[in-house]
Protein backbone atom coordinates (compact mmCIF):
# COMPACT_ATOMS: atom_id res chain seq x y z
CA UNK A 1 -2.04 -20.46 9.26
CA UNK A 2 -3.84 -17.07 9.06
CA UNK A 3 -2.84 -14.99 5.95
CA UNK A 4 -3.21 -11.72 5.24
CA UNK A 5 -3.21 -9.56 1.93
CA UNK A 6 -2.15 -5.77 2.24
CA UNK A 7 -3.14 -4.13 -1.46
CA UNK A 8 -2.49 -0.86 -2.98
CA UNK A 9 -0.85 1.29 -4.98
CA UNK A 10 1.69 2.08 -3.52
CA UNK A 11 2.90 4.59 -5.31
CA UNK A 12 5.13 5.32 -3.90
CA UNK A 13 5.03 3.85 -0.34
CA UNK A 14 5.04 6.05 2.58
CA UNK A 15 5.94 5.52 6.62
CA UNK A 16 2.01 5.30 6.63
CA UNK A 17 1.84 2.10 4.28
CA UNK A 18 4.66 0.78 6.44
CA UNK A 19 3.14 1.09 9.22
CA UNK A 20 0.17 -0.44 8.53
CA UNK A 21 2.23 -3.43 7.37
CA UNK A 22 4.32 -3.84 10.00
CA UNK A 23 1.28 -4.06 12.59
CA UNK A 24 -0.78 -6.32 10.24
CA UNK A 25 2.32 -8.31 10.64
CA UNK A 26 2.15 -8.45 14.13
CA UNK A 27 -0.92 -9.55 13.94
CA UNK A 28 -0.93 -12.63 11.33
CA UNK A 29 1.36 -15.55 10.32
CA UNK A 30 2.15 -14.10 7.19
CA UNK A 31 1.35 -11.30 5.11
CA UNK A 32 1.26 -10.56 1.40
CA UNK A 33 1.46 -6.71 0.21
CA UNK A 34 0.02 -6.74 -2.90
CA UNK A 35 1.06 -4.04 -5.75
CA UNK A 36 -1.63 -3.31 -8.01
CA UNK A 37 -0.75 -2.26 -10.75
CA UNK A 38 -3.26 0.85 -11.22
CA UNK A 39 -4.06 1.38 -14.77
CA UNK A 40 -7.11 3.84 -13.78
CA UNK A 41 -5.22 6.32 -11.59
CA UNK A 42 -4.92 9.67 -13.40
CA UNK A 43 -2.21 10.00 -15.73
CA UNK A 44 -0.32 6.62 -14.21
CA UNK A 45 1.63 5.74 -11.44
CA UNK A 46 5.30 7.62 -11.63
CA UNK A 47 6.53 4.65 -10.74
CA UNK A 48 6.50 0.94 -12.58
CA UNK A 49 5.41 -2.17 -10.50
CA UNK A 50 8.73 -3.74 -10.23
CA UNK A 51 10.53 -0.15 -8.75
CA UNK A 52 7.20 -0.59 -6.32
CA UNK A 53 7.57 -4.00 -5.55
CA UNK A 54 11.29 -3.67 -4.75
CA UNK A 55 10.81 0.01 -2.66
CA UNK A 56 8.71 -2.49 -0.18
CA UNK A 57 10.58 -5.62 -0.32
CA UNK A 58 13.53 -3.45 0.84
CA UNK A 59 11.44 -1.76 3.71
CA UNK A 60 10.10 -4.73 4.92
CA UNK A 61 13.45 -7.30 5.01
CA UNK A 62 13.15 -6.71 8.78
CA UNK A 63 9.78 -8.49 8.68
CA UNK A 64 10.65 -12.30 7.96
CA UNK A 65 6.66 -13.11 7.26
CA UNK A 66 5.96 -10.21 4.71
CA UNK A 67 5.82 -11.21 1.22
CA UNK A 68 5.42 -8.62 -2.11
CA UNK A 69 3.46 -9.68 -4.93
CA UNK A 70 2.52 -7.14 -7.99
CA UNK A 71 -0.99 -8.39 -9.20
CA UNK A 72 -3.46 -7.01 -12.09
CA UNK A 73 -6.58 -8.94 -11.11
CA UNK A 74 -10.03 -8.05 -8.90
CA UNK A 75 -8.48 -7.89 -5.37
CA UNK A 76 -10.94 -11.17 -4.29
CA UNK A 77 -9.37 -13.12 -6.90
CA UNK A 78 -5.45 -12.29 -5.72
CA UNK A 79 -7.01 -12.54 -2.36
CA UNK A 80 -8.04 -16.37 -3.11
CA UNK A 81 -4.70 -16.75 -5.15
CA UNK A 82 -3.17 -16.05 -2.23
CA UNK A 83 -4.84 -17.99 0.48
CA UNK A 84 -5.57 -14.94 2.07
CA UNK A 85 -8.40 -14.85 4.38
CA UNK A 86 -8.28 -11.51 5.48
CA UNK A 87 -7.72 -7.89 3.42
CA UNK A 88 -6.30 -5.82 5.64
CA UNK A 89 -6.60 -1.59 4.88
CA UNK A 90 -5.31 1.58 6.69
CA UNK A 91 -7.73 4.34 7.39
CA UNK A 92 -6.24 7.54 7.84
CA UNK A 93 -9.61 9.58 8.22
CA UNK A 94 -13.69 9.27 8.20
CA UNK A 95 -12.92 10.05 4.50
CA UNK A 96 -11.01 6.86 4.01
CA UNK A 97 -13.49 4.78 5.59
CA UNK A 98 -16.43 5.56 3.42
CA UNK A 99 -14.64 4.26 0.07
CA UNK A 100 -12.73 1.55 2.19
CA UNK A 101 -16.42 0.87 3.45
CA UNK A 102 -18.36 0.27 -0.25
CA UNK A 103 -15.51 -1.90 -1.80
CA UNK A 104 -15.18 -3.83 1.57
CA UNK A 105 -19.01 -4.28 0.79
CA UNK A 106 -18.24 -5.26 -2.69
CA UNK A 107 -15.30 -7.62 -1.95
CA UNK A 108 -17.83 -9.76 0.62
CA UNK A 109 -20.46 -9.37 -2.34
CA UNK A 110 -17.69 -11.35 -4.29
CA UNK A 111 -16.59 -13.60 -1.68
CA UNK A 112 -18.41 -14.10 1.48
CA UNK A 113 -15.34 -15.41 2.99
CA UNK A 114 -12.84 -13.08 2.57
CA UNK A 115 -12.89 -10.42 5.40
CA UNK A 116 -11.85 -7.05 5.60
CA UNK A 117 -9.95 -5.68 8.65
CA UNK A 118 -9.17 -1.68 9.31
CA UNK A 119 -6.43 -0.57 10.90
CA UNK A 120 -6.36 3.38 12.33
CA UNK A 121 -3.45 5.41 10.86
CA UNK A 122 -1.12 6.44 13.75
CA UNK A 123 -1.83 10.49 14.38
CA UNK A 124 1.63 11.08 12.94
CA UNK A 125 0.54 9.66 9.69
CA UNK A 126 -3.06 10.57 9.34
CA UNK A 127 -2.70 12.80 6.81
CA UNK A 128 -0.10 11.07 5.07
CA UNK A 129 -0.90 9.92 1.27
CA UNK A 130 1.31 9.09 -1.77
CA UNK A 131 -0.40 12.04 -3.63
CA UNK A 132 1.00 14.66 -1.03
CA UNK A 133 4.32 12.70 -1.17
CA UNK A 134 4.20 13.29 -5.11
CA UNK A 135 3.47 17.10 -4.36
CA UNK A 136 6.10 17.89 -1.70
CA UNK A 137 8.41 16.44 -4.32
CA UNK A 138 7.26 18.30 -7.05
CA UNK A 139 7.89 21.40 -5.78
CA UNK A 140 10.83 20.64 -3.74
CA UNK A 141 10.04 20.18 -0.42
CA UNK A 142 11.56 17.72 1.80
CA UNK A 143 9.93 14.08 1.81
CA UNK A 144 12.59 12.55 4.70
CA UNK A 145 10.94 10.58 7.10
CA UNK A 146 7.31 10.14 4.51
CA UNK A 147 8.93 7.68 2.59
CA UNK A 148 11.96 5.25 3.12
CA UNK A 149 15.53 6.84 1.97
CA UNK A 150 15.46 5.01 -1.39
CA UNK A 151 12.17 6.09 -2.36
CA UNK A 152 13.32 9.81 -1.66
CA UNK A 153 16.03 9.29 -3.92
CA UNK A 154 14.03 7.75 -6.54
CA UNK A 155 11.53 10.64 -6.16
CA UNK A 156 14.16 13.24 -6.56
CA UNK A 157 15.48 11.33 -9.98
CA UNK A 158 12.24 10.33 -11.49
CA UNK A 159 10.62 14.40 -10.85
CA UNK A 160 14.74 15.48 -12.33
CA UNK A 161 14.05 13.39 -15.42
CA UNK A 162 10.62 14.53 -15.86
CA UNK A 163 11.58 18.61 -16.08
């Protein structure tokens, strides 16, 4: 059985990070999107790892062979934890590849045996990041359609509460 690990941050997740889920899915027997949970990003993620982990798992109950799994460990060791043979990341851009490109090189530096396998951002998403998400939302601009409808609702709350 080939498995597959999806990481990020996911916070939150976009159409972009479901996308790129959805087609790894296609592609393997099973895949595990894994939620790290990102104690070196700026002031924090806006959102905790459980609210993360369930945003996906509610995305992705159409996809009987994705599985969502927070984790606080060097990707290559959830990777083995995991069976996962494969790391599977979405490039949006050339700037995407270049850091997706050194820790790919660091990940095989860890584990010879764990591969990493890019998949091109549809052009409708190629610009598409959870930062911008955060931004739109900030300032009140529309998110519909960048995110799924619970995470827009959870957006509006969470930026609410915040004020």
């Amino acid at each position: 059985m080939k498995r597959a690990l999806c990481p990020g941050t996911f916070d939150p997740v976009t159409s972009g990070h479901l996308d790129i889920i959805g087609r790894a899915a296609g592609i393997f027997d099973e895949v595990v999107v894994g939620v790290a949970l990102s104690h070196d990003k700026g002031a924090g993620p806006l959102f905790s790892p459980d609210e993360r982990v369930a945003f996906i798992s509610n995305a992705v109950t159409h996809l009987p062979n994705v599985s969502v799994r927070p984790f606080d460990t060097l990707l290559v060791d959830f990777a083995q934890k995991m069976d996962a043979r494969v790391i599977v990341k979405g490039l949006r851009a050339v700037t995407d590849f270049e850091h997706e490109f050194q820790m790919a090189q660091l990940n095989y530096r860890l584990d010879e045996n764990i591969e990493t396998m890019f998949i091109m951002s549809i052009p409708e998403y190629a610009y598409l990041s959870s930062s911008a998400v955060k931004e739109i939302a900030r300032h009140g601009g529309s998110v519909r359609g960048l995110v799924p409808d619970a995470v827009c609702e959870a957006l509006a709350t969470r930026l609410k509460q915040s004020q």
